[in-house]
C-alpha atoms as a PDB file:
ATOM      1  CA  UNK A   1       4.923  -6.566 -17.981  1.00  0.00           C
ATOM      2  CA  UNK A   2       6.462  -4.599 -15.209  1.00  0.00           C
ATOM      3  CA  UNK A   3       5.285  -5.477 -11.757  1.00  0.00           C
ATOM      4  CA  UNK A   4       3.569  -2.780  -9.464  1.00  0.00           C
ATOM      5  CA  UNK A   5       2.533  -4.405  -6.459  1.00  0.00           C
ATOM      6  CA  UNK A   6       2.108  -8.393  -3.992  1.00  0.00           C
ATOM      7  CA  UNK A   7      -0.015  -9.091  -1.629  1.00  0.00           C
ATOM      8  CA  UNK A   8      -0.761 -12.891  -0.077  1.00  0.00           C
ATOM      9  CA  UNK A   9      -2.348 -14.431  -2.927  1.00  0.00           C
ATOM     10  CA  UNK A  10      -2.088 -12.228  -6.244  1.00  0.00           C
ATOM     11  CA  UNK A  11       0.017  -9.801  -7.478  1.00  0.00           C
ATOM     12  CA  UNK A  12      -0.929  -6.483  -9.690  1.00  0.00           C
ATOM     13  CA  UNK A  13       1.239  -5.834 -12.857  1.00  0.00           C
ATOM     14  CA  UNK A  14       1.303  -3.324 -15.569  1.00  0.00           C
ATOM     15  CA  UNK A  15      -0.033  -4.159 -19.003  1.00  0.00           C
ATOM     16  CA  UNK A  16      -0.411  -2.449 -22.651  1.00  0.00           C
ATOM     17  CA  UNK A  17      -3.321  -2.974 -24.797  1.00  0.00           C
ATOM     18  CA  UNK A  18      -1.420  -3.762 -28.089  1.00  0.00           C
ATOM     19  CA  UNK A  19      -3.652  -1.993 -30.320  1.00  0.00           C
ATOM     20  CA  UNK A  20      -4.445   1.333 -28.602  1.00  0.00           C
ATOM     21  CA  UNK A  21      -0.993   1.649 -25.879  1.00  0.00           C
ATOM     22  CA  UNK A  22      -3.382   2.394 -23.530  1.00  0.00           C
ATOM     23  CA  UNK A  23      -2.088   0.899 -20.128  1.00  0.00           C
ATOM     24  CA  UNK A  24      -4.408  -0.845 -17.431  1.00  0.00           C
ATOM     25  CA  UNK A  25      -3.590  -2.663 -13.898  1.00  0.00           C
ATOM     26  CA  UNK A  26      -3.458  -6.220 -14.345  1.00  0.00           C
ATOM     27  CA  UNK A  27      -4.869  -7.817 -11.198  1.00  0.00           C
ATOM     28  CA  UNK A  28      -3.746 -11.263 -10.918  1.00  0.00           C
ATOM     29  CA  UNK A  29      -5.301 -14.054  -8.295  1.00  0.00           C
ATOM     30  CA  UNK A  30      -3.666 -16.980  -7.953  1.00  0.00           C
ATOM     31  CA  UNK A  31      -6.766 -19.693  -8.173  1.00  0.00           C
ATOM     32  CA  UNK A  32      -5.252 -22.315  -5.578  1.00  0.00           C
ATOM     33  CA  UNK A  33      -4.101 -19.436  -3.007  1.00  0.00           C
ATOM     34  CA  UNK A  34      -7.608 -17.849  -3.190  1.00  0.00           C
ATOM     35  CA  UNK A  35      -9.315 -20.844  -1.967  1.00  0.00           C
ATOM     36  CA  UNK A  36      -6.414 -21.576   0.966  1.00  0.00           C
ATOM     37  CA  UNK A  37      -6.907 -18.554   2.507  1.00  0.00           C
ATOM     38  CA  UNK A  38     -10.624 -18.269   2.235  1.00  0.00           C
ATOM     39  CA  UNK A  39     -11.104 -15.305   0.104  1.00  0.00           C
ATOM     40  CA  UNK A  40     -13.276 -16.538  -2.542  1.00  0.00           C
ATOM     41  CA  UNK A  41     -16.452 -14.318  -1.294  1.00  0.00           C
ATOM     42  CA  UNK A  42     -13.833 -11.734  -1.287  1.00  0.00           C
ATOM     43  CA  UNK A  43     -13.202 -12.095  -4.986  1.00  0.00           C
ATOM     44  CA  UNK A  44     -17.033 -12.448  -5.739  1.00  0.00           C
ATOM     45  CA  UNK A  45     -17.568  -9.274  -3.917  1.00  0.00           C
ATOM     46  CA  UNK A  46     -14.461  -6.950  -5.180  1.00  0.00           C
ATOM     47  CA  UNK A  47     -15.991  -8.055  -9.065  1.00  0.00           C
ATOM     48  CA  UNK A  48     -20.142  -7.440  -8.076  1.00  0.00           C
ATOM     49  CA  UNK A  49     -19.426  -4.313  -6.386  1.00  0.00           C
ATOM     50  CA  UNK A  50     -16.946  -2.619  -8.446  1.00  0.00           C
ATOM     51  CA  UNK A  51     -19.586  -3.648 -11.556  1.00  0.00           C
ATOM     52  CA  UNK A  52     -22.119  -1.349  -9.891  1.00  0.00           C
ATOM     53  CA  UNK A  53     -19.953   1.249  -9.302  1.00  0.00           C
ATOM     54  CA  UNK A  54     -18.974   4.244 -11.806  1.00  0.00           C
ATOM     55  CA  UNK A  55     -17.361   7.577  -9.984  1.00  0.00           C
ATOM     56  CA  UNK A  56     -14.254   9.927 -10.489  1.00  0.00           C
ATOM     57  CA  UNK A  57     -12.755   8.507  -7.049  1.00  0.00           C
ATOM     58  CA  UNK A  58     -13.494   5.127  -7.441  1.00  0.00           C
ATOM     59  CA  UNK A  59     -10.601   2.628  -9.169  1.00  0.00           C
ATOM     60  CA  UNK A  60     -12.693   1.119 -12.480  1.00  0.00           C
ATOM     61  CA  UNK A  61     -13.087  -2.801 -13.714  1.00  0.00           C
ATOM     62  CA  UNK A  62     -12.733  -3.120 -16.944  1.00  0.00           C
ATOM     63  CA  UNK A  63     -13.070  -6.720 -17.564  1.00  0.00           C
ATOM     64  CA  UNK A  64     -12.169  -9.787 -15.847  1.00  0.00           C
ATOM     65  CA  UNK A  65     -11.088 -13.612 -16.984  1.00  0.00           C
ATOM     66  CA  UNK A  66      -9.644 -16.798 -15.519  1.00  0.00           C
ATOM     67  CA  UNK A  67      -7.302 -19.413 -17.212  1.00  0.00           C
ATOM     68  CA  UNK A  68      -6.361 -22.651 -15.476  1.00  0.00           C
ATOM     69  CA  UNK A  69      -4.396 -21.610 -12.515  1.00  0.00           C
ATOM     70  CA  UNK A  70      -5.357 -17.415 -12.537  1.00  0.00           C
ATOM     71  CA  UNK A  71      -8.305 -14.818 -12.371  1.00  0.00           C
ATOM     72  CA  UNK A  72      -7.182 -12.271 -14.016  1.00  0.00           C
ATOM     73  CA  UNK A  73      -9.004  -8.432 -13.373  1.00  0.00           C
ATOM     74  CA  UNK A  74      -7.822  -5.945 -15.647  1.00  0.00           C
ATOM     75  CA  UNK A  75      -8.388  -2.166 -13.466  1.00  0.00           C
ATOM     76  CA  UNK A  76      -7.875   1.035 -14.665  1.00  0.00           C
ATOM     77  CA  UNK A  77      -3.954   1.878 -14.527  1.00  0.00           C
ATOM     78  CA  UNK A  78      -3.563   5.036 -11.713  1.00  0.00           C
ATOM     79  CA  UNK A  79       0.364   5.893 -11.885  1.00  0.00           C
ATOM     80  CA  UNK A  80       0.223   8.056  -9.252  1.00  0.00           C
ATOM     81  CA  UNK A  81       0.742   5.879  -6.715  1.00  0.00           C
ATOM     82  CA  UNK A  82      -0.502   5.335  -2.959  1.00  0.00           C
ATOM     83  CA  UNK A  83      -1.303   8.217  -0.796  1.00  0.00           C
ATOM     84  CA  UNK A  84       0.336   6.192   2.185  1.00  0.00           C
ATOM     85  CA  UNK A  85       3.845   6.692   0.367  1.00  0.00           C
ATOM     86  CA  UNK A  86       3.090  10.626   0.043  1.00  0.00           C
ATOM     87  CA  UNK A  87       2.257  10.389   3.548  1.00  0.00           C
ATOM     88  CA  UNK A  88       5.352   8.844   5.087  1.00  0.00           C
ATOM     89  CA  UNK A  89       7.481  10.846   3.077  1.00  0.00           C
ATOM     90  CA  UNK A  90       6.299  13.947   4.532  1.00  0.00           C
ATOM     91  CA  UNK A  91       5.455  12.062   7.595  1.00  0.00           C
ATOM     92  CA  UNK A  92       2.367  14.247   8.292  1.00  0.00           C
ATOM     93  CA  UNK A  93       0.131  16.371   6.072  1.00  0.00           C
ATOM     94  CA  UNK A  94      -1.264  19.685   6.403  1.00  0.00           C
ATOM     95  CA  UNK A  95      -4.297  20.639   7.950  1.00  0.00           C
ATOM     96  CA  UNK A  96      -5.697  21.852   4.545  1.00  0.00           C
ATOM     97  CA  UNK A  97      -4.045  18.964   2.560  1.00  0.00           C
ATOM     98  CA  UNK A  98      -5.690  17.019   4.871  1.00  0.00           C
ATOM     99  CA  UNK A  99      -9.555  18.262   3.926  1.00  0.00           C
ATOM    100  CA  UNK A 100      -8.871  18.010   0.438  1.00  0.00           C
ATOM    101  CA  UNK A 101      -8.249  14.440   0.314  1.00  0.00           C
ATOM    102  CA  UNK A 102     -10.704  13.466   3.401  1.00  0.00           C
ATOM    103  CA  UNK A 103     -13.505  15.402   1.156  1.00  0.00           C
ATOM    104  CA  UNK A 104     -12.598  13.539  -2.221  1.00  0.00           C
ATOM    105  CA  UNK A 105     -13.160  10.384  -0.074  1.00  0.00           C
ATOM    106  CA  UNK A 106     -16.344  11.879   1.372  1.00  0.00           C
ATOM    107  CA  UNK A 107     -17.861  12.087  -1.820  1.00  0.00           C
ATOM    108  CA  UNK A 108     -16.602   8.454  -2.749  1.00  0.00           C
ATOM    109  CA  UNK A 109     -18.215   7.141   0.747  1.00  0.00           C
ATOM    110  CA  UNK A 110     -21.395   9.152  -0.179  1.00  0.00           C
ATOM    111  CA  UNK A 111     -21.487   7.570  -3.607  1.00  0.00           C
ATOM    112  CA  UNK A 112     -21.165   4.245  -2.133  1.00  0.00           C
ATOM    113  CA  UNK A 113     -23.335   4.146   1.040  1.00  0.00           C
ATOM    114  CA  UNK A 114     -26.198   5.496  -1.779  1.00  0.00           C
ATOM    115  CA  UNK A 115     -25.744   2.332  -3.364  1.00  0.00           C
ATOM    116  CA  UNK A 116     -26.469   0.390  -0.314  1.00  0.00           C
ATOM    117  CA  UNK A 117     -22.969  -0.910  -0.289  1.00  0.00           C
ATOM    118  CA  UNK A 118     -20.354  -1.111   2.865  1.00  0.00           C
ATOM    119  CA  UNK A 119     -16.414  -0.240   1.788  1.00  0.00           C
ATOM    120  CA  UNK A 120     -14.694  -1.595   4.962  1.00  0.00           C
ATOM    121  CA  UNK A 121     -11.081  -1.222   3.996  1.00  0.00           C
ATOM    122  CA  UNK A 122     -10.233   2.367   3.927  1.00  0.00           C
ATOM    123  CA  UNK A 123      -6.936   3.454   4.371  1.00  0.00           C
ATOM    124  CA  UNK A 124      -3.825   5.057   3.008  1.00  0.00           C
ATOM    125  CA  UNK A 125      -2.567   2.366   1.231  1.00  0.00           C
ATOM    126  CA  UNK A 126      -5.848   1.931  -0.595  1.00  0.00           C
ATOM    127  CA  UNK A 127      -6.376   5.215  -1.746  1.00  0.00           C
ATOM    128  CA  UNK A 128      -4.725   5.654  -5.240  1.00  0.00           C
ATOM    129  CA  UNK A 129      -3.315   9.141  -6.982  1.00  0.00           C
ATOM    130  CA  UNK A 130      -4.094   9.894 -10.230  1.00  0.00           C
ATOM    131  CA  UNK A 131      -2.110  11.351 -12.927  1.00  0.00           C
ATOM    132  CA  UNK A 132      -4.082  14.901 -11.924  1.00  0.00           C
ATOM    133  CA  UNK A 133      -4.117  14.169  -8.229  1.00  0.00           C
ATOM    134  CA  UNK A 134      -7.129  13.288  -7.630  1.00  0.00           C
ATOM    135  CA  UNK A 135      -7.952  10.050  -5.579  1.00  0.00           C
ATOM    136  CA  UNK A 136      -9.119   7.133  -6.609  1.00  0.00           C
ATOM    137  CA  UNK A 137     -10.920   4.649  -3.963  1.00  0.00           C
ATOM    138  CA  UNK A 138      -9.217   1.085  -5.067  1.00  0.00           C
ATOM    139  CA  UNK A 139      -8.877  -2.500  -3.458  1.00  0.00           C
ATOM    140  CA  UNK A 140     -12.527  -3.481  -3.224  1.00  0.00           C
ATOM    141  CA  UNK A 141     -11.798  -7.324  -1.904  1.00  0.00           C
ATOM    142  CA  UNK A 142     -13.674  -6.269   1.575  1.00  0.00           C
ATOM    143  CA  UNK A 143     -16.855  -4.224   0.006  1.00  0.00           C
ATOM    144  CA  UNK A 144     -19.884  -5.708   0.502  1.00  0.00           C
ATOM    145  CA  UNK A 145     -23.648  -5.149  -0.676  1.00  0.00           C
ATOM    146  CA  UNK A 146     -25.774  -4.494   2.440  1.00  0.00           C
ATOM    147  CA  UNK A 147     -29.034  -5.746   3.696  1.00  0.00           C
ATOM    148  CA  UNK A 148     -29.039  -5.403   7.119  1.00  0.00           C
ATOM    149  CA  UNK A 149     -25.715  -5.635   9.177  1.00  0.00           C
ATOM    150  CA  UNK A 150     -22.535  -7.928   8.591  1.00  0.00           C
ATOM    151  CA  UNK A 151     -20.642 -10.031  11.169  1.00  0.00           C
ATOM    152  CA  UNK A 152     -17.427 -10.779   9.015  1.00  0.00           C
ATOM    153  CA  UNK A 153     -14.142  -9.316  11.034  1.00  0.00           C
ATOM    154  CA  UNK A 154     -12.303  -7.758   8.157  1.00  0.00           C
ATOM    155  CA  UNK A 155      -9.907  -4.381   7.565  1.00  0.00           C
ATOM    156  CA  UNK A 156      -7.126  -3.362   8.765  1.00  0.00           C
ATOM    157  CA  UNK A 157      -6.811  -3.660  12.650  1.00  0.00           C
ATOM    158  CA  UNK A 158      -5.984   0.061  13.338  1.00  0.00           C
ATOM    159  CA  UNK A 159      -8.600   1.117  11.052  1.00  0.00           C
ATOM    160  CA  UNK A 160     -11.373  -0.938  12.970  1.00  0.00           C
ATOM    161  CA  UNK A 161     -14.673   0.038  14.622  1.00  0.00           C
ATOM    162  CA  UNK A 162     -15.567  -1.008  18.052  1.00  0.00           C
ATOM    163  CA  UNK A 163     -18.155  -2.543  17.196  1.00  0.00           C
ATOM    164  CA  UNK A 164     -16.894  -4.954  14.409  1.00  0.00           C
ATOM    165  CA  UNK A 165     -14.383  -6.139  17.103  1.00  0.00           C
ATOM    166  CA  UNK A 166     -17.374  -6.554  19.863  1.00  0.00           C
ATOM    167  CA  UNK A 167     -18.838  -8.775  16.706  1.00  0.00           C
ATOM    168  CA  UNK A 168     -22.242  -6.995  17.365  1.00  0.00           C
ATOM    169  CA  UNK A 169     -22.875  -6.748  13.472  1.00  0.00           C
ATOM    170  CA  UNK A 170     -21.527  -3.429  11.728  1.00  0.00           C
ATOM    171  CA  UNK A 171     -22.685  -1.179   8.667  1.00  0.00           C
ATOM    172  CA  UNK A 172     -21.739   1.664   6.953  1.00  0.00           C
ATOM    173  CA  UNK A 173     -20.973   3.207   9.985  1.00  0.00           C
ATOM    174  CA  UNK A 174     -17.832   1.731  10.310  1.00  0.00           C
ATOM    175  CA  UNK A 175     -16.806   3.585   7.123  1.00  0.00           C
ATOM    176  CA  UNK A 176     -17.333   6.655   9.011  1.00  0.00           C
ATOM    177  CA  UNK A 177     -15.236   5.560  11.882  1.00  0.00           C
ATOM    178  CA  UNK A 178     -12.378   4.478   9.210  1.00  0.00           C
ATOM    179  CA  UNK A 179     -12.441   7.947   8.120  1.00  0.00           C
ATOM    180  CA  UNK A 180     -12.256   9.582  11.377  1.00  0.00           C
ATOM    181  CA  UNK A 181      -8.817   7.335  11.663  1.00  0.00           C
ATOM    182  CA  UNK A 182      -7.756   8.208   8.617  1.00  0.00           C
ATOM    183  CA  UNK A 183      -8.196  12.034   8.970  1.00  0.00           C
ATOM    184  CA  UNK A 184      -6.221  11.701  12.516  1.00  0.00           C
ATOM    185  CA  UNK A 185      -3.356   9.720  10.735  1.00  0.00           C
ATOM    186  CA  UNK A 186      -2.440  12.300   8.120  1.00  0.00           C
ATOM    187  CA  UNK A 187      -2.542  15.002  10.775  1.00  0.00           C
ATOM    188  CA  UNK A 188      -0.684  13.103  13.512  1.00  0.00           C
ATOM    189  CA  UNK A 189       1.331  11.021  11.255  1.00  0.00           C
ATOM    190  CA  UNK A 190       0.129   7.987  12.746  1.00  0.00           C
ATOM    191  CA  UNK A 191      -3.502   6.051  14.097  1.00  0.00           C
ATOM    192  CA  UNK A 192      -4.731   7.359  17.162  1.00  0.00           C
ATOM    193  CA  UNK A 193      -5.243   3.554  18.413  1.00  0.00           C
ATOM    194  CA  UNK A 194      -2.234   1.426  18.323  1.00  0.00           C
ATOM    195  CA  UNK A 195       0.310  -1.436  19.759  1.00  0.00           C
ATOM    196  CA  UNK A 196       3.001  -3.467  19.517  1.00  0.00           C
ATOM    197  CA  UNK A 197       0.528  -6.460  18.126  1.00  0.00           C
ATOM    198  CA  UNK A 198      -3.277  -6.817  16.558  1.00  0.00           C
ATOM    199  CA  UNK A 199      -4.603  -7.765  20.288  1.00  0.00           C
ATOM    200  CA  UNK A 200      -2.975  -4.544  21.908  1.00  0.00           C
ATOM    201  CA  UNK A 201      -4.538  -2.721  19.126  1.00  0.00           C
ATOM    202  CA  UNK A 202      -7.516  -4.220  19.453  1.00  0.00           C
ATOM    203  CA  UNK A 203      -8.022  -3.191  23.380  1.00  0.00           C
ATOM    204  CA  UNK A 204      -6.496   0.561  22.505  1.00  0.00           C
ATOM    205  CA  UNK A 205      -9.616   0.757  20.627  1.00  0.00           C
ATOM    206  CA  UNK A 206     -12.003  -0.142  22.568  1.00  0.00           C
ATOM    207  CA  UNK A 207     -10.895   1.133  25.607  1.00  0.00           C
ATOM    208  CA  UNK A 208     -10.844   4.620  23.369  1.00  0.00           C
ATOM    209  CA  UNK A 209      -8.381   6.541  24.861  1.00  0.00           C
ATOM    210  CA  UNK A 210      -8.311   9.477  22.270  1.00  0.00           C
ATOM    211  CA  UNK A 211      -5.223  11.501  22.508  1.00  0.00           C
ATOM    212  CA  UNK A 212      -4.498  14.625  19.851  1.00  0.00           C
ATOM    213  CA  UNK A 213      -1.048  16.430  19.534  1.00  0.00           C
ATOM    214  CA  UNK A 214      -0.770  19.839  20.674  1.00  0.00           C
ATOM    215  CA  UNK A 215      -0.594  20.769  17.069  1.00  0.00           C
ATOM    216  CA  UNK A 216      -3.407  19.567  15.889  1.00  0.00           C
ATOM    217  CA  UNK A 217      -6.215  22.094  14.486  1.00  0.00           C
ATOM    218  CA  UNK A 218      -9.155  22.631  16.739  1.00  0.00           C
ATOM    219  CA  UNK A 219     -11.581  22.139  14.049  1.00  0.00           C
ATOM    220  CA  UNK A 220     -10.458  18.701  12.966  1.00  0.00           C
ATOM    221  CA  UNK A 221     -10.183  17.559  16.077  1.00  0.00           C
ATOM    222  CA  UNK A 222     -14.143  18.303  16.454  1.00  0.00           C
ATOM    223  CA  UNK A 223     -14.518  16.465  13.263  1.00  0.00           C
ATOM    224  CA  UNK A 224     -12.546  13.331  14.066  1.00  0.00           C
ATOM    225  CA  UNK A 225     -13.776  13.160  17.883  1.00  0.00           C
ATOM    226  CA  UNK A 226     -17.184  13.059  16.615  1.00  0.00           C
ATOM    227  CA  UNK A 227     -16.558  10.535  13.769  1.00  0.00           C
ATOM    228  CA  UNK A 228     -14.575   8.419  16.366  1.00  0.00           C
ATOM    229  CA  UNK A 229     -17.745   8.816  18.529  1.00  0.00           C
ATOM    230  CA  UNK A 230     -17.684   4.781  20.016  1.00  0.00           C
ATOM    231  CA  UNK A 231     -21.999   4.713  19.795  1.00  0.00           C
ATOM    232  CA  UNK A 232     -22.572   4.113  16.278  1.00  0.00           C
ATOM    233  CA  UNK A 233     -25.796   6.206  16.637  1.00  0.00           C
ATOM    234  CA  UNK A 234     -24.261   9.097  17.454  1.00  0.00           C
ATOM    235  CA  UNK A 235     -21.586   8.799  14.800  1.00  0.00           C
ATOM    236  CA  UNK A 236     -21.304  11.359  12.388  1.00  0.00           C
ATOM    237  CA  UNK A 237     -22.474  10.646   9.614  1.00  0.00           C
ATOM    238  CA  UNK A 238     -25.116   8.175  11.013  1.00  0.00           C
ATOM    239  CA  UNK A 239     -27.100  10.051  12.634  1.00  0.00           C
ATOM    240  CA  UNK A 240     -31.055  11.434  11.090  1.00  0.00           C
ATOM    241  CA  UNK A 241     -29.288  13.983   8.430  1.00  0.00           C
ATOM    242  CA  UNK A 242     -26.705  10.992   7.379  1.00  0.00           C
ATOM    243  CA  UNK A 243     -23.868  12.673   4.896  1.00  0.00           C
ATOM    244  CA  UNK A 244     -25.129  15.760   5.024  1.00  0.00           C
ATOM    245  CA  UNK A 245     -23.911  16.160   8.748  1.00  0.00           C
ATOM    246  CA  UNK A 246     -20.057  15.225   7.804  1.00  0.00           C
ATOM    247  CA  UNK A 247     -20.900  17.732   4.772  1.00  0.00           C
ATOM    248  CA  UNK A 248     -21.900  20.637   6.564  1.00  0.00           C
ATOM    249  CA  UNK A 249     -19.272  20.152   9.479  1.00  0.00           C
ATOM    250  CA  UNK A 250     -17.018  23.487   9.918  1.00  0.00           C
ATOM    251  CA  UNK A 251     -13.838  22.032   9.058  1.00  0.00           C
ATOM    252  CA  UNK A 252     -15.092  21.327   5.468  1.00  0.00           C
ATOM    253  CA  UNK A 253     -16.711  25.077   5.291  1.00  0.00           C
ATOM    254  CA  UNK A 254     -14.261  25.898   2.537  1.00  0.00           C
ATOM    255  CA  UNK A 255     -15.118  23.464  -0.008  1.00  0.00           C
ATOM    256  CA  UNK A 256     -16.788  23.548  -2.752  1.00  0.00           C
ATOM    257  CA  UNK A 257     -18.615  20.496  -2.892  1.00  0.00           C
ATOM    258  CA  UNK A 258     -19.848  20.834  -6.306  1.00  0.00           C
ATOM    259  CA  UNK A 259     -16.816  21.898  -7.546  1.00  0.00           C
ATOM    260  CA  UNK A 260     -15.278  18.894  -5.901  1.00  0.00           C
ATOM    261  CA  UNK A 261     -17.210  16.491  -7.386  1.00  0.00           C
ATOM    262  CA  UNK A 262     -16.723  18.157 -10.873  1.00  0.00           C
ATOM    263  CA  UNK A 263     -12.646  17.673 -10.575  1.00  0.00           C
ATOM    264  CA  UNK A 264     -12.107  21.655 -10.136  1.00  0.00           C
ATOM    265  CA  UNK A 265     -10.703  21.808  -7.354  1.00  0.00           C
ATOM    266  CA  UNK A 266      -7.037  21.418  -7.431  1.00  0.00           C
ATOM    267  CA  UNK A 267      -4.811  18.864  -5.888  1.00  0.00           C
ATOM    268  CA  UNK A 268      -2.286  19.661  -3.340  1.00  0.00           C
ATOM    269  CA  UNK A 269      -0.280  16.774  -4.628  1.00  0.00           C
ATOM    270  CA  UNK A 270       0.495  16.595  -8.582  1.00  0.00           C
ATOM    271  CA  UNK A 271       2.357  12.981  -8.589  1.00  0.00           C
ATOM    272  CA  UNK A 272       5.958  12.680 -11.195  1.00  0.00           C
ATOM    273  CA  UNK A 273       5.255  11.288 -14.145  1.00  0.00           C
ATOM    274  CA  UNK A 274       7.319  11.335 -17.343  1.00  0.00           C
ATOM    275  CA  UNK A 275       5.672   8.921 -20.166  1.00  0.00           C
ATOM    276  CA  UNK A 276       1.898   7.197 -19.941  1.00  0.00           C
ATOM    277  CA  UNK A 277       3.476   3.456 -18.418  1.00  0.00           C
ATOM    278  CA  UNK A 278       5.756   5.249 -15.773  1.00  0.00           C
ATOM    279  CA  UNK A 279       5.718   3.237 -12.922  1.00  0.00           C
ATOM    280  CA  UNK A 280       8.169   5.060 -10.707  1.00  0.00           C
ATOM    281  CA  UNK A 281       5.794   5.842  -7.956  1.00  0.00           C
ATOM    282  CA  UNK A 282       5.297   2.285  -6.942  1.00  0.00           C
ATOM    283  CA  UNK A 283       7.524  -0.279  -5.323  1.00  0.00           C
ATOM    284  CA  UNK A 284       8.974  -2.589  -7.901  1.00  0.00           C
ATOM    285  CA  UNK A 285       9.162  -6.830  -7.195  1.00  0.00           C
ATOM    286  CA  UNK A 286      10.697  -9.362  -8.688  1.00  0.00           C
ATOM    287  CA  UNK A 287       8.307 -10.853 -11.318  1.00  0.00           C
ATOM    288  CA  UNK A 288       7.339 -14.563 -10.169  1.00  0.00           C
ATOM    289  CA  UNK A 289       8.906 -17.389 -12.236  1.00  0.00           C
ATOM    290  CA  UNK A 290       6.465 -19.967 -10.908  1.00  0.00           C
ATOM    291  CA  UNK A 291       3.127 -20.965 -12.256  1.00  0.00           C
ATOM    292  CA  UNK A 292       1.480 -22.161  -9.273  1.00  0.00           C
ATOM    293  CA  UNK A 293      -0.833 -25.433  -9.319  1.00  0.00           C
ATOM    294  CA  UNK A 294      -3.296 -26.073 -11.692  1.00  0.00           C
ATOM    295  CA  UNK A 295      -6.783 -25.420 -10.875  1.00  0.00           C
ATOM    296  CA  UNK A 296      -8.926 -28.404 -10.936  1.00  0.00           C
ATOM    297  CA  UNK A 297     -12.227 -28.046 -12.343  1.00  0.00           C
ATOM    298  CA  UNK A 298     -14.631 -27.776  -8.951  1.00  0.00           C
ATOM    299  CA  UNK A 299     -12.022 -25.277  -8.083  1.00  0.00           C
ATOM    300  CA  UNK A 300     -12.320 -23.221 -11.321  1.00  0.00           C
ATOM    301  CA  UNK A 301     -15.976 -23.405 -10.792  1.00  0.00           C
ATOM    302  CA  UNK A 302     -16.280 -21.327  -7.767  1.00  0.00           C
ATOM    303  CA  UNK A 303     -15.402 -18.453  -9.784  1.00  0.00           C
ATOM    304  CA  UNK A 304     -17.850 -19.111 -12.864  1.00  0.00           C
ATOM    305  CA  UNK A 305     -19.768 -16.106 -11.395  1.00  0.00           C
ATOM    306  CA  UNK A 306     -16.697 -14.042 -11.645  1.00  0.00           C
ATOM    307  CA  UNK A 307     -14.919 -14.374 -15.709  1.00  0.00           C
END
């Protein structure tokens, strides 16, 4: 197993199906380190949602298990690697490189929202290249189903709406909003709303002092000003019309939305890759030597639902 990726309590590893070579993501939760840092609902809702979900730009579960200290979720392998990495190497992308990837993600948001279901962690490092180019929408930990609005503070703090941080209850608008960042960052080269910590960031956002460089294109600027719009009911894409507003916007009048969806439009990106396994477009770690503790069984319980 080669290693791919860490994060705080699980780690994501490469892995060959013995019979077939086909590779998958290996998605690996350490049981104990779950329950310390209070993402259990997190792991309930990353399995339900992703279950529901079947799309070209969204990451696929293919199965998940648990043994006695790990949950285990075996993904779809994407070897491309994250658009953030393609992004800081070129430090900012082009105004048409730009569209392409904001309207693969459109399509994934539309896809999503249809199903009544809230993403809440978009971002560069989530979105995944595959072998063709495409994107693929992974890391569902903060999705949620949606009945009526949700009071949970999660994302990433440059990436947050206003008014998750007033803790008025959010919904899919903040998706929209996430976007809007998004589309500014691979313009600019970096979030319109920063700091030197999470509370400066925090009050950039809400005080919403939206700044563009001189070089940004006129047209996106209309799109991510009105995405970025701080009244959630006047946001684009929440509005009467819903997607079809952020569809129909002038800075995505060259696409091909059908053609999009279909996978014919072609990628500005087409990642290196020289055999099925290669994992050279992700940062390589140390495999861990160390078990962790033993799960005892109330603690293996809270995850029944989830293997």
């Amino acid at each position: 197993m080669l290693e791919e990726g860490t994060g705080t309590f699980g780690r994501v590893e490469l892995t060959k199906h013995r019979r077939t070579g086909q590779h998958f993501a290996l998605k690996i939760l350490n049981i104990h380190k779950v329950i310390k840092t209070r993402q259990v609902e997190h792991v309930h809702n990353e399995k339900k949602v992703l279950n529901q979900l079947e799309h070209p730009f969204i990451v696929k579960l293919i199965s998940t298990d648990m043994d006695d200290t790990n949950l285990y979720m075996i993904m779809e392998f994407i070897p491309g690697g994250e658009l953030f990495s393609y992004l800081r190497a070129s430090r900012v992308f082009s105004n048409a490189m730009s569209r392409f990837y904001a309207a693969e993600i459109v399509c994934a948001l539309e896809y999503i929202h249809g199903k009544n279901i809230v993403y809440r962690d978009l971002k560069p490092e989530n979105l995944m290249l595959c072998r063709d180019g495409h994107i693929k929408m992974a890391d569902f930990g903060f999705a949620k189903e949606l009945r009526d609005r949700t009071y949970t503070l999660c994302g990433t703090p440059e990436y947050l709406a206003p008014e998750s941080l007033a803790n008025k209850g959010h919904n899919k608008a903040v998706d929209w909003w996430a976007l809007g960042i998004l589309i500014y960052e691979m313009m600019a080269g970096r979030p319109p709303f920063r700091g030197n910590n999470t509370s400066e960031i925090y009050d950039s956002i809400m005080e919403h002092k939206l700044k563009f460089p001189r070089s940004f294109n006129l047209v996106a600027k209309d799109i991510v000003k009105k995405l970025l719009e701080i009244d959630r009911t006047l946001r684009l894409g929440c509005m009467k019309n819903g997607v079809r507003d952020v569809l129909d916007h002038k800075w995505f009048q060259k696409i091909d939305w059908e053609d999009l969806r279909q996978l014919k439009v072609e990628p500005p990106i087409i990642p290196t890759l020289y055999h099925p396994g290669d994992t050279g477009n992700f940062d390589i770690y140390e495999e861990e030597k160390e078990q962790g503790p033993i799960a005892e069984l109330a603690e293996k319980e809270m995850f029944s639902e989830c293997c």
